[in-house]
Protein backbone atom coordinates (compact mmCIF):
# COMPACT_ATOMS: atom_id res chain seq x y z
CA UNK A 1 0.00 0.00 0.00
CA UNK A 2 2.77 2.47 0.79
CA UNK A 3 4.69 1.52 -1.96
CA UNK A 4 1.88 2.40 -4.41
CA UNK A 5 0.92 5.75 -2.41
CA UNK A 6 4.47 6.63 -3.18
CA UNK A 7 4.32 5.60 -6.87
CA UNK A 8 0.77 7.89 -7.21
CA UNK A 9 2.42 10.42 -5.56
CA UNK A 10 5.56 10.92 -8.06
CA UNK A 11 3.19 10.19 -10.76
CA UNK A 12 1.16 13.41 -9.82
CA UNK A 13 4.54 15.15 -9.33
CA UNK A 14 5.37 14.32 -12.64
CA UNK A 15 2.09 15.50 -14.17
CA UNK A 16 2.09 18.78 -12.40
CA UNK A 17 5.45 19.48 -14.19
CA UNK A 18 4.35 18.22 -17.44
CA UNK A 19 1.23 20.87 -16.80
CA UNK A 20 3.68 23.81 -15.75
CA UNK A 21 6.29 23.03 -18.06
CA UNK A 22 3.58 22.99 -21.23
CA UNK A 23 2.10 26.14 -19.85
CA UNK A 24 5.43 28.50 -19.76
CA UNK A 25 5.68 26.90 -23.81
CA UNK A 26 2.41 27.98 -24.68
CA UNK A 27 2.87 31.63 -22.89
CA UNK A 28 6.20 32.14 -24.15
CA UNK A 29 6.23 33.52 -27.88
CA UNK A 30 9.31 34.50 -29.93
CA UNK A 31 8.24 38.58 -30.99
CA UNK A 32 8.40 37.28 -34.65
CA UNK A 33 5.61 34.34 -34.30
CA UNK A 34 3.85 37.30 -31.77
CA UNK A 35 3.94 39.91 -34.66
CA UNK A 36 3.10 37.14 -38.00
CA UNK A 37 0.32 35.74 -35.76
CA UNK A 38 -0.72 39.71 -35.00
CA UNK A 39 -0.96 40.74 -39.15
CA UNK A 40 -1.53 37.65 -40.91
CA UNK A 41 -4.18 38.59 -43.33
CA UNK A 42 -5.34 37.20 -46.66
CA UNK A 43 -3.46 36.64 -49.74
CA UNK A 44 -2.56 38.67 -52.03
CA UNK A 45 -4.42 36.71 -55.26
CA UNK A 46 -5.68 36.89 -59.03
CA UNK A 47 -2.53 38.76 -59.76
CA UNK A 48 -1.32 39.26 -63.34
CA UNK A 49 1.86 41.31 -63.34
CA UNK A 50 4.77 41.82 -61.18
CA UNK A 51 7.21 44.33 -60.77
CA UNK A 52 9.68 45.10 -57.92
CA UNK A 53 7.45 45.33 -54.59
CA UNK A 54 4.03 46.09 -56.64
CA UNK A 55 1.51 44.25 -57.97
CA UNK A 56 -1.36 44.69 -60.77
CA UNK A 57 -4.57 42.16 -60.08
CA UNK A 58 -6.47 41.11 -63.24
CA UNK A 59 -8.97 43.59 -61.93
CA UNK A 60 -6.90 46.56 -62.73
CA UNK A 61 -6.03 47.35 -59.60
CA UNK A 62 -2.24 48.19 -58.13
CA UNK A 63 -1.24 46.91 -55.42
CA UNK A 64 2.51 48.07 -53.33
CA UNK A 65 3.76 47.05 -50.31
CA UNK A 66 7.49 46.87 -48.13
CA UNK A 67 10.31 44.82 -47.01
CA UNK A 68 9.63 45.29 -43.75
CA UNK A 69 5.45 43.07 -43.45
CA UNK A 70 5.05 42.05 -47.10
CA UNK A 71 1.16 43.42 -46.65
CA UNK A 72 -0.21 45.02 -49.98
CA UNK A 73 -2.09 47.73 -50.21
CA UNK A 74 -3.90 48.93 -53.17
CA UNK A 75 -2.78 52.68 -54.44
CA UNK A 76 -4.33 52.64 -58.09
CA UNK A 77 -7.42 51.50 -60.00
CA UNK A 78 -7.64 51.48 -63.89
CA UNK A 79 -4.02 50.60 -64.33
CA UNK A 80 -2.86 48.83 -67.49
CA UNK A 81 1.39 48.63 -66.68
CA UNK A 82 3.36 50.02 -64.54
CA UNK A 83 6.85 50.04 -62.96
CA UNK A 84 8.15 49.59 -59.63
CA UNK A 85 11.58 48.64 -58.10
CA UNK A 86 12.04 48.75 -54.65
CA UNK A 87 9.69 49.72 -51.40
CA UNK A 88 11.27 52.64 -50.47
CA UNK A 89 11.87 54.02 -54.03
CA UNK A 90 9.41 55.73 -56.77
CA UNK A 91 7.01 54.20 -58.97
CA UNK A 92 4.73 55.12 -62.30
CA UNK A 93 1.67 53.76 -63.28
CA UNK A 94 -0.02 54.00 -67.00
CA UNK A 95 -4.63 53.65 -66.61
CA UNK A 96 -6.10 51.90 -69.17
CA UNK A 97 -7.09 55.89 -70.51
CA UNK A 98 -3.00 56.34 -71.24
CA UNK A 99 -2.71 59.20 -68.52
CA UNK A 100 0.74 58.43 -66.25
CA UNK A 101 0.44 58.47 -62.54
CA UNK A 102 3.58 58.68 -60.37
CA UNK A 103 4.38 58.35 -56.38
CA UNK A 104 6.93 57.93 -53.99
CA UNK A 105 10.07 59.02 -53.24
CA UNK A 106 12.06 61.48 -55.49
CA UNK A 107 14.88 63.53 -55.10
CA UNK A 108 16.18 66.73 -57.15
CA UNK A 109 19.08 69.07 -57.47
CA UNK A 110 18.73 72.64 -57.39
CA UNK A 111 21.34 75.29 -57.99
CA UNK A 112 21.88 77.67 -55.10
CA UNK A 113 22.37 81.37 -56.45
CA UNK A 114 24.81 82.33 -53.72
CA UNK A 115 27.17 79.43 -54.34
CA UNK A 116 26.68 78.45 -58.27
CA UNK A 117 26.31 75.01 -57.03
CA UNK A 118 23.74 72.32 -56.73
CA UNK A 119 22.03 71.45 -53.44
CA UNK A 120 20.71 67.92 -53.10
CA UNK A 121 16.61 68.12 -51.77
CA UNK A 122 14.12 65.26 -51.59
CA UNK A 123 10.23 65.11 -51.88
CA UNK A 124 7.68 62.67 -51.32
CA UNK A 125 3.92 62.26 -53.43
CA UNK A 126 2.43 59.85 -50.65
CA UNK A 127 -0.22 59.09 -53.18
CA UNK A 128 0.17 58.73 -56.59
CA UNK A 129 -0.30 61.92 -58.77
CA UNK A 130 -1.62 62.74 -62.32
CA UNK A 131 1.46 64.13 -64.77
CA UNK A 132 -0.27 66.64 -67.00
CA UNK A 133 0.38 67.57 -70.80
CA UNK A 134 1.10 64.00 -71.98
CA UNK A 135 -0.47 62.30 -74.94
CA UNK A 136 -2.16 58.70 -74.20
CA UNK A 137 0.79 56.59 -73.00
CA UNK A 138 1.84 53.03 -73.46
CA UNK A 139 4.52 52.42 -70.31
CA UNK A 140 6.39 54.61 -68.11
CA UNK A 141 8.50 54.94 -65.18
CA UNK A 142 9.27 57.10 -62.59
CA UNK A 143 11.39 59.84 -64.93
CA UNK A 144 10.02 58.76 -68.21
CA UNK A 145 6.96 58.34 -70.21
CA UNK A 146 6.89 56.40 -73.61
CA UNK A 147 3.78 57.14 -75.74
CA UNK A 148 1.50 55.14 -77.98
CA UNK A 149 4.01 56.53 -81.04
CA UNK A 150 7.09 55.18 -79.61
CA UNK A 151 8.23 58.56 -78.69
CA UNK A 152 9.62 59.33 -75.39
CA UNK A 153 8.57 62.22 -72.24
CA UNK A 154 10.63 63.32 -69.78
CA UNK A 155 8.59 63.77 -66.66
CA UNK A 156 8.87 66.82 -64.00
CA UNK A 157 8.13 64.98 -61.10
CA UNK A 158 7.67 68.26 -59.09
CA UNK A 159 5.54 70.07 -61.56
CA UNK A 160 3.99 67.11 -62.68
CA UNK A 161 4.19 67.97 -66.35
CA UNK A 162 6.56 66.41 -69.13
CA UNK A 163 8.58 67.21 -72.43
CA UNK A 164 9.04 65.24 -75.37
CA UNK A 165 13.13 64.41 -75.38
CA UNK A 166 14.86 64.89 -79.42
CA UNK A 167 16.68 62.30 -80.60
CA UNK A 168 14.20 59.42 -79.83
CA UNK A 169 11.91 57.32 -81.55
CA UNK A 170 10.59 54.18 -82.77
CA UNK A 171 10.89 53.19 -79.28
CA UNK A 172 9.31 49.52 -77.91
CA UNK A 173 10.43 50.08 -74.15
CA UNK A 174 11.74 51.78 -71.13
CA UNK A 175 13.73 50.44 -68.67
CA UNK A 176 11.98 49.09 -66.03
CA UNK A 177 13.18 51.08 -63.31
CA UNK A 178 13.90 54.85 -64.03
CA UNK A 179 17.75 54.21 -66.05
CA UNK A 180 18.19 57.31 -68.55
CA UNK A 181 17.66 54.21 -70.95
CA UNK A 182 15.50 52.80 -73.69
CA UNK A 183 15.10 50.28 -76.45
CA UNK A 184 14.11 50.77 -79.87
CA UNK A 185 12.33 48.34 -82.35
CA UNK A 186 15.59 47.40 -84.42
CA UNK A 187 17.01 46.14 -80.47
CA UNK A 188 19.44 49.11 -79.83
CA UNK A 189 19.68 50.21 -76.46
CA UNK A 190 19.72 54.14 -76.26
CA UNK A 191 21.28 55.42 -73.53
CA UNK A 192 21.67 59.64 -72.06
CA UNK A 193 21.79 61.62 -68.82
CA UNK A 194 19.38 63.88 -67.74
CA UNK A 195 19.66 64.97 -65.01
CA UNK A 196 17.11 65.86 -61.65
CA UNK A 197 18.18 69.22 -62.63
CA UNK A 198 16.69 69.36 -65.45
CA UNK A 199 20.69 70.11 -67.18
CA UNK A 200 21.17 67.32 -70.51
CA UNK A 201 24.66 66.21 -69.84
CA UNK A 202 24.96 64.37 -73.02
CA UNK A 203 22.09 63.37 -75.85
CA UNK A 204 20.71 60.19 -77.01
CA UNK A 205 23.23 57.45 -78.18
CA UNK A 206 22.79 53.68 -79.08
CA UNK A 207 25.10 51.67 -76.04
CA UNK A 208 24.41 48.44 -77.12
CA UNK A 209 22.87 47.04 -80.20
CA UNK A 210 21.46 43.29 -81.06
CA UNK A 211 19.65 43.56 -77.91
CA UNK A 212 16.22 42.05 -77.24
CA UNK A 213 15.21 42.82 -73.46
CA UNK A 214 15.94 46.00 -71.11
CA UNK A 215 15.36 45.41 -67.68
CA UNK A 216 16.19 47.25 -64.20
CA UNK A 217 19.83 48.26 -65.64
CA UNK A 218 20.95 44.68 -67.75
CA UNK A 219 20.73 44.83 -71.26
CA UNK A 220 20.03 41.10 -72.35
CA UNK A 221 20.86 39.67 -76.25
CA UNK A 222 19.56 37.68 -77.89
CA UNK A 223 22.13 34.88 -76.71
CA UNK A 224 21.00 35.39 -73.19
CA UNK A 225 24.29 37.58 -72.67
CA UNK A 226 23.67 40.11 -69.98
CA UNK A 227 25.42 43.77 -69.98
CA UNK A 228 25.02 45.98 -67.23
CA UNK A 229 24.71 49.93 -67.49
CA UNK A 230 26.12 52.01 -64.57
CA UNK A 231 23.77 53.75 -62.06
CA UNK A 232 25.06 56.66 -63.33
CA UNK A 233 25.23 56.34 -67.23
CA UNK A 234 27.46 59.23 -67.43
CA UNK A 235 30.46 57.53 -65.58
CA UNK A 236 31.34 55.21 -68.82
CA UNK A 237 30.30 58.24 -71.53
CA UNK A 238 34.25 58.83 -71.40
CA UNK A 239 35.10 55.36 -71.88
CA UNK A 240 32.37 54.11 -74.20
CA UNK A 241 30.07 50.95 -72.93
CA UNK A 242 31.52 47.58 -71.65
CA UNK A 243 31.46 45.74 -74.19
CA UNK A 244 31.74 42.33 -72.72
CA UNK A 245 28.71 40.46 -70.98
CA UNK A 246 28.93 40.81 -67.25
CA UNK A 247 26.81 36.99 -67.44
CA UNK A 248 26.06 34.13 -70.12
CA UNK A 249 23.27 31.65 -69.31
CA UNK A 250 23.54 30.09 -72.79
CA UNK A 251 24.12 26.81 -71.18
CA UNK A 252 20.61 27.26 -69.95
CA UNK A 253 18.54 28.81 -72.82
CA UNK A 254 16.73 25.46 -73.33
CA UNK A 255 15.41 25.60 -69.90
CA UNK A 256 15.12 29.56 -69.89
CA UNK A 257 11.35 31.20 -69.32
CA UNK A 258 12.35 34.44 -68.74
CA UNK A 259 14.94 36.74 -66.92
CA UNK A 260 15.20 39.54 -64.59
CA UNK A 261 17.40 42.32 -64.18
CA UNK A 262 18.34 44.44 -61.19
CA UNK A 263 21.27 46.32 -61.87
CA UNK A 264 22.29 48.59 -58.57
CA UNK A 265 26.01 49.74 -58.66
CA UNK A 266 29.07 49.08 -61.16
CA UNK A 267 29.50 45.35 -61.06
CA UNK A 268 26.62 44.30 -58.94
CA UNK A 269 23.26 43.26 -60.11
CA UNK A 270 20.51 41.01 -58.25
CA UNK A 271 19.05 39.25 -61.95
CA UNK A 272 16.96 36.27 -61.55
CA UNK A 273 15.92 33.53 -64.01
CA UNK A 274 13.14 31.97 -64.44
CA UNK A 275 13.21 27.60 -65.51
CA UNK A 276 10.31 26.47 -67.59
CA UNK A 277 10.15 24.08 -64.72
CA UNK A 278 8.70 27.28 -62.60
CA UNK A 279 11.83 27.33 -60.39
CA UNK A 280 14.02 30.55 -59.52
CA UNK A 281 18.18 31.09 -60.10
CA UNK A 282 20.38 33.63 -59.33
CA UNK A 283 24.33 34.01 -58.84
CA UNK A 284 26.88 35.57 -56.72
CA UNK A 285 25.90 39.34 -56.79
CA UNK A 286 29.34 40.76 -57.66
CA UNK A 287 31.29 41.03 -60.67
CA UNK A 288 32.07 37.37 -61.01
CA UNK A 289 33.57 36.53 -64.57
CA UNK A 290 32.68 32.79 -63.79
CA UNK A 291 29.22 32.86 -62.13
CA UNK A 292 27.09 29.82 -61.41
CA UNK A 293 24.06 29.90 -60.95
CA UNK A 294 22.22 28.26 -58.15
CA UNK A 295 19.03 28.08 -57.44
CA UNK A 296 16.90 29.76 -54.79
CA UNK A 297 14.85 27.42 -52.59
CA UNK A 298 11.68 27.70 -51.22
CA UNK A 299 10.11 29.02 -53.53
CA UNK A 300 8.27 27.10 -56.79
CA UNK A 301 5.96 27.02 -59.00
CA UNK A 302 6.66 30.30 -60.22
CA UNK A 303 5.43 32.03 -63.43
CA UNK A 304 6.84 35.14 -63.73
CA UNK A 305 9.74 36.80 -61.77
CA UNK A 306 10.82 40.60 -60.84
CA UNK A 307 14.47 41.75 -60.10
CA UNK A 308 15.17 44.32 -57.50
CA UNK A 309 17.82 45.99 -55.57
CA UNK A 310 18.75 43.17 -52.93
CA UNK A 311 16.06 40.79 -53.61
CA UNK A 312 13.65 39.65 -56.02
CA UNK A 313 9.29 39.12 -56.21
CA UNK A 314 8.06 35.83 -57.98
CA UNK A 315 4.35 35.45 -59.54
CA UNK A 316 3.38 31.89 -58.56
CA UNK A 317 1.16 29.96 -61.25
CA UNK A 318 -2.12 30.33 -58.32
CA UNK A 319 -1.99 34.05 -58.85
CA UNK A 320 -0.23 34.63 -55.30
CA UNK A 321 3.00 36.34 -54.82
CA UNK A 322 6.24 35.49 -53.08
CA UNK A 323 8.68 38.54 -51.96
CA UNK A 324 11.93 38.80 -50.78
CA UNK A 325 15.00 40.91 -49.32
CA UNK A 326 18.99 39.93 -49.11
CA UNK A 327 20.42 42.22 -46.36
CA UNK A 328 21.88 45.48 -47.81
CA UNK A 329 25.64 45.49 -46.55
CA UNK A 330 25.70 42.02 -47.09
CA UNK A 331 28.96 39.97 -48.54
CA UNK A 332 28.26 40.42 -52.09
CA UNK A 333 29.77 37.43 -53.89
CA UNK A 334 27.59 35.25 -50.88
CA UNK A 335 24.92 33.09 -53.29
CA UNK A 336 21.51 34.21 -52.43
CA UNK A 337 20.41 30.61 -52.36
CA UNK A 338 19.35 31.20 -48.48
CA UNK A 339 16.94 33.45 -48.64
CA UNK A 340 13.84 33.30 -47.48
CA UNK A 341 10.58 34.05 -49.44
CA UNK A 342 7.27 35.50 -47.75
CA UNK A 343 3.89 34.95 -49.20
CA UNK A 344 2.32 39.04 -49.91
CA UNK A 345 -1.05 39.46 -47.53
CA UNK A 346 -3.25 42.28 -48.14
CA UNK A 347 -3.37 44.84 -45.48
CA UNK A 348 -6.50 45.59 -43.64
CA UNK A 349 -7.96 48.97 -45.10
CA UNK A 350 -10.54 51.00 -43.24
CA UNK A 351 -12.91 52.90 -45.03
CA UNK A 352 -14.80 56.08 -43.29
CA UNK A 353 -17.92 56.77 -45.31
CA UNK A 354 -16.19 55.03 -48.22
CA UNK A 355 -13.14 57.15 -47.85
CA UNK A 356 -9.21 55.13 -46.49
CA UNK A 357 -9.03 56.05 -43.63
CA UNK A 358 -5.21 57.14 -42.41
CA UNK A 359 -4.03 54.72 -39.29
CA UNK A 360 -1.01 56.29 -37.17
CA UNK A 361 -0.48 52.06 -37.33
CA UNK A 362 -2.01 49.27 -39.43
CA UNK A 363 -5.31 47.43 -38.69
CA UNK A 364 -4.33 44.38 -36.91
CA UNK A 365 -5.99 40.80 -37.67
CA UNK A 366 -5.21 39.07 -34.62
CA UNK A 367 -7.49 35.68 -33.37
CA UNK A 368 -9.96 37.01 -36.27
CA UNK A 369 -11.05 39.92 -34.63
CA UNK A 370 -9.69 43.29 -36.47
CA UNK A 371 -7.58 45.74 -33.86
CA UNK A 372 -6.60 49.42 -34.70
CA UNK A 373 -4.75 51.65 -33.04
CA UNK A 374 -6.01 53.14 -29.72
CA UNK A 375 -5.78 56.91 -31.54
CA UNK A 376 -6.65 57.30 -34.82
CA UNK A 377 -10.03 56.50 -35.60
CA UNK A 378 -11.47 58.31 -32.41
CA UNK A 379 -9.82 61.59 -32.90
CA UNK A 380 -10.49 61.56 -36.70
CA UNK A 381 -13.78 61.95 -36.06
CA UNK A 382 -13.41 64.83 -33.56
CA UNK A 383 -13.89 62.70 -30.50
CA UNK A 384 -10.81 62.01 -27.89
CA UNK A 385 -8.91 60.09 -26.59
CA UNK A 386 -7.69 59.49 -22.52
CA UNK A 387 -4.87 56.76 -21.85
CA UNK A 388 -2.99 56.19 -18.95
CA UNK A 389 -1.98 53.35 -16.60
CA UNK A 390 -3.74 51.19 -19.41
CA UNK A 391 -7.24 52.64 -18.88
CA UNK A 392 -8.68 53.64 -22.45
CA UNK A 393 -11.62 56.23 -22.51
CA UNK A 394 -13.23 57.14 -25.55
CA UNK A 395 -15.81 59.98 -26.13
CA UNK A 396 -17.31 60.41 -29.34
CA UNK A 397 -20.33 62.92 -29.29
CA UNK A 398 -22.39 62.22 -25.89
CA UNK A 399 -21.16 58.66 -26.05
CA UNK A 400 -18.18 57.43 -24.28
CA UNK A 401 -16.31 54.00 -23.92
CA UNK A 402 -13.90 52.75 -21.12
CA UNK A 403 -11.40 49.97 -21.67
CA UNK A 404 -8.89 48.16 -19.59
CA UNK A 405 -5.96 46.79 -21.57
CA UNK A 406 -5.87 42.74 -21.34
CA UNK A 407 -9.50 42.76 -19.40
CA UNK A 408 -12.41 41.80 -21.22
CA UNK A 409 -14.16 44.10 -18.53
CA UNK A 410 -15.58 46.94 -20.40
CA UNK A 411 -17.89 50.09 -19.34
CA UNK A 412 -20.33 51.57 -22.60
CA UNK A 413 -21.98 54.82 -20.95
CA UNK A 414 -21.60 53.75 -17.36
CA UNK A 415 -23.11 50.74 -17.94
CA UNK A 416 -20.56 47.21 -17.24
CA UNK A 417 -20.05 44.50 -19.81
CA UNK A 418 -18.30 41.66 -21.01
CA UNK A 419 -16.06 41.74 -24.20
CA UNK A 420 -15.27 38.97 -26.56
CA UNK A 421 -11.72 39.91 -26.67
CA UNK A 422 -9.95 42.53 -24.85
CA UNK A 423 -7.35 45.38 -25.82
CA UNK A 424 -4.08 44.45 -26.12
CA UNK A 425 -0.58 45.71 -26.65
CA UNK A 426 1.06 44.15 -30.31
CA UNK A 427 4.39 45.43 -31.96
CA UNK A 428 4.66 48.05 -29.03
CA UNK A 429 1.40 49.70 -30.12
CA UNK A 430 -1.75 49.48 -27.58
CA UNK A 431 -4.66 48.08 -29.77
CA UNK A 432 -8.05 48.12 -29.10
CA UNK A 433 -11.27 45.65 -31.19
CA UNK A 434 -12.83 47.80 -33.79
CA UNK A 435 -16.08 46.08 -33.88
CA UNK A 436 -17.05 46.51 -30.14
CA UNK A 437 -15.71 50.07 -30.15
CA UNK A 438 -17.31 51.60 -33.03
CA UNK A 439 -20.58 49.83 -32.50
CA UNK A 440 -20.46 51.14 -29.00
CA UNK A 441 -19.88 54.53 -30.46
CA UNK A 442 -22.74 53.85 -32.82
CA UNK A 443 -21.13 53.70 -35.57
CA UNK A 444 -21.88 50.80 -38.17
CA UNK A 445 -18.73 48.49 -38.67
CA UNK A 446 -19.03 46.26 -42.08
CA UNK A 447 -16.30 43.64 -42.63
CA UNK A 448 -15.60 42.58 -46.25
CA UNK A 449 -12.94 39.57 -45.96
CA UNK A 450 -12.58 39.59 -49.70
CA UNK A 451 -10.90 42.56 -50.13
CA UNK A 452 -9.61 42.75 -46.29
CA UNK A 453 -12.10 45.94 -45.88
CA UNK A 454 -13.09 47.38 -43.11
CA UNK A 455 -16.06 49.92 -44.27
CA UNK A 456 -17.03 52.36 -41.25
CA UNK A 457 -20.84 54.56 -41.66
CA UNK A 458 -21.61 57.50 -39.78
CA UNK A 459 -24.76 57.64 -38.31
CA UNK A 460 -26.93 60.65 -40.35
């Protein structure tokens, strides 16, 4: 009898520490699986082009998103092509009317009166913006517009107006990022610098010739020899192009779909190519005379690829898309067969009476119930906002709400009650469940999982 008291009594020892020991695994997190588990959303699907960290569904709508959460959001309806390149550069969209839209990032030199010399300023269009006095437009990128005639535009991206450029026509195609670069129908690659100053350093001249494909910098031949053009064009204008091919994947051409090129210094590109088999290559990134390609795992089944600075975006046959980043600083001759692909989500958008409305923080989808940031929403609407020793009070009109951060204890005018799911802290930001807190406000909250949209109506 003792002995088997004994036994019972190390088996319940044992079982309390199986209890406790599952319990501190199940509360502790790492912050990444905390934050992927905080903003996993839906797919990013019935996509039709790629390029860089954008998107165009076969709706016509454009899609952009970072490095950083891989979570679209959609910027522009109507589109027919664009160009993109990286997430925190410029982009240019063409609608299916041929007017150009641009957005981003952009940067310009202007020449200081006092010292005769030029000052370096930046300037951001958060959304994209209409460039005026163009005829209807076939492509374009960030600098450049190329128009239904083959002619080519150089855009103003300050004054949002362009200029037709001399010297060019019969043109089939820009670069794809924003290279003073373009090719014509006879597969010459014409090459000048015009510079954010609005000064033309040197005119239109063919580089390379025999050339069937101009992409992000690399000029590609018809024997699947790659050249690269500098980042600044004007560097080899002394010296006349390099006329030998930086890579040859001739060894490959049976097997070739398609290639990608990212060209983003002297010497350094980040092309990809793309197997019939729907499987991704690349090579060292530096100037390697005998590159070999390797493949990049992890990532299959891929239709259509886009080169960028430092990484590289893959359509997958399904009409989803797979991202990715190599470390800037990075040894450069390392193969990039170890990186690491992440499937694009769409972020949550909130609309106010149809309208996006602006977030100091993205819409969280966390246990499927949507979170936004404790301010935002509240004071948008001309209500406020009280937070301390995480107590949350929101007034809106003669309404108010009062919230306890990780309680599900919750006050609506005075009156106690339970929530489904409390407020929360996530990726350092306090977060509080839309649905309860408008409704409580009275204002009608309409989830649309399709399109991850949030749609918000004011009462009359």
């Amino acid at each position: 009898m003792h002995r088997n008291q004994s036994r019972f009594i190390k088996n319940v020892k044992w079982m309390i520490l199986s209890i406790l020991s599952l319990s501190l695994i199940a509360l502790w997190q790492p912050p990444h699986q905390v934050q992927a588990a905080a903003s996993a959303g839906k797919l990013l699907d019935s996509i039709v082009n790629i390029s860089g960290n954008m998107a165009l569904d076969k709706n016509g709508i454009l899609w952009r998103w970072n490095d950083e959460k891989y979570q679209a959001k959609p910027i522009l309806d109507q589109v027919k092509s664009f160009s993109g390149f990286n997430s925190n550069t410029n982009y240019a969209a063409v609608k299916k009317d041929g007017s150009v839209w641009i957005g981003g990032y952009f940067t310009k030199n202007v020449l200081n009166s006092k010292t005769n010399e030029f000052e370096f300023t930046g300037y951001t269009h958060e959304e994209p913006v209409k460039v005026e006095g163009l005829p209807p437009a076939q492509a374009a990128n960030s600098k450049y517009a190329l128009d239904t005639s083959g002619n080519v535009w150089a855009i103003d991206s300050q004054k949002l107006t362009a200029s037709k450029m001399a010297g060019l026509s019969n043109i089939v195609s820009l670069d794809s990022y924003d290279y003073d670069s373009a090719l014509d129908k006879d597969g010459n690659v014409w090459v000048w610098e015009f510079t954010p100053a609005g000064r033309t350093v040197f005119k239109p001249e063919i580089f390379y010739t025999k050339v069937k494909q101009l992409s992000g910098g690399v000029a590609i031949d018809s024997e699947w020899n790659g050249y690269l053009l500098s980042g600044s064009i004007y560097m080899y204008k002394h010296g006349g192009p390099n006329n030998y091919p930086h890579f040859n994947v001739t060894a490959y051409s049976s097997e070739i779909k398609a290639l990608s090129g990212a060209n983003v210094d002297m010497g350094i590109d980040f092309s990809l190519l793309l197997k019939k088999d729907g499987s991704v290559w690349s090579w060292s990134f530096s100037n390697d005379f005998n590159r070999k390609i390797q493949q990049i795992k992890g990532i299959s089944q891929v239709s259509q690829i886009s080169a960028k600075a430092y990484g590289g975006t893959a359509l997958h046959a399904d009409g989803t898309v797979s991202s990715w980043k190599v470390k800037e600083g990075a040894l450069l001759d390392k193969p990039p067969a170890s990186v690491k692909p992440v499937k694009v989500t769409k972020a949550i958008q909130v609309l106010l009476n149809g309208k996006t409305l602006k977030l100091p923080a993205d819409p969280l989808l966390y246990e499927g119930r949507i979170y936004i940031p404790v301010r935002g929403l509240i004071e948008t609407l001309g209500g406020t906002v009280h937070y301390a020793n995480d107590k949350v009070t929101l007034r809106y009109g003669d309404r108010y709400v009062e919230l306890t951060v990780w309680s599900k204890d919750a006050a609506i005018d005075g009156k106690k009650v339970t929530l489904d799911a409390p407020a929360r802290i996530e990726q350092g930001n306090t977060v509080i469940p839309l649905r309860f807190t408008g409704e409580a406000l009275g204002i009608e909250v309409k989830w649309n999982p399709t399109n991850q949209t949030v749609e918000l109506n004011l009462p009359a």
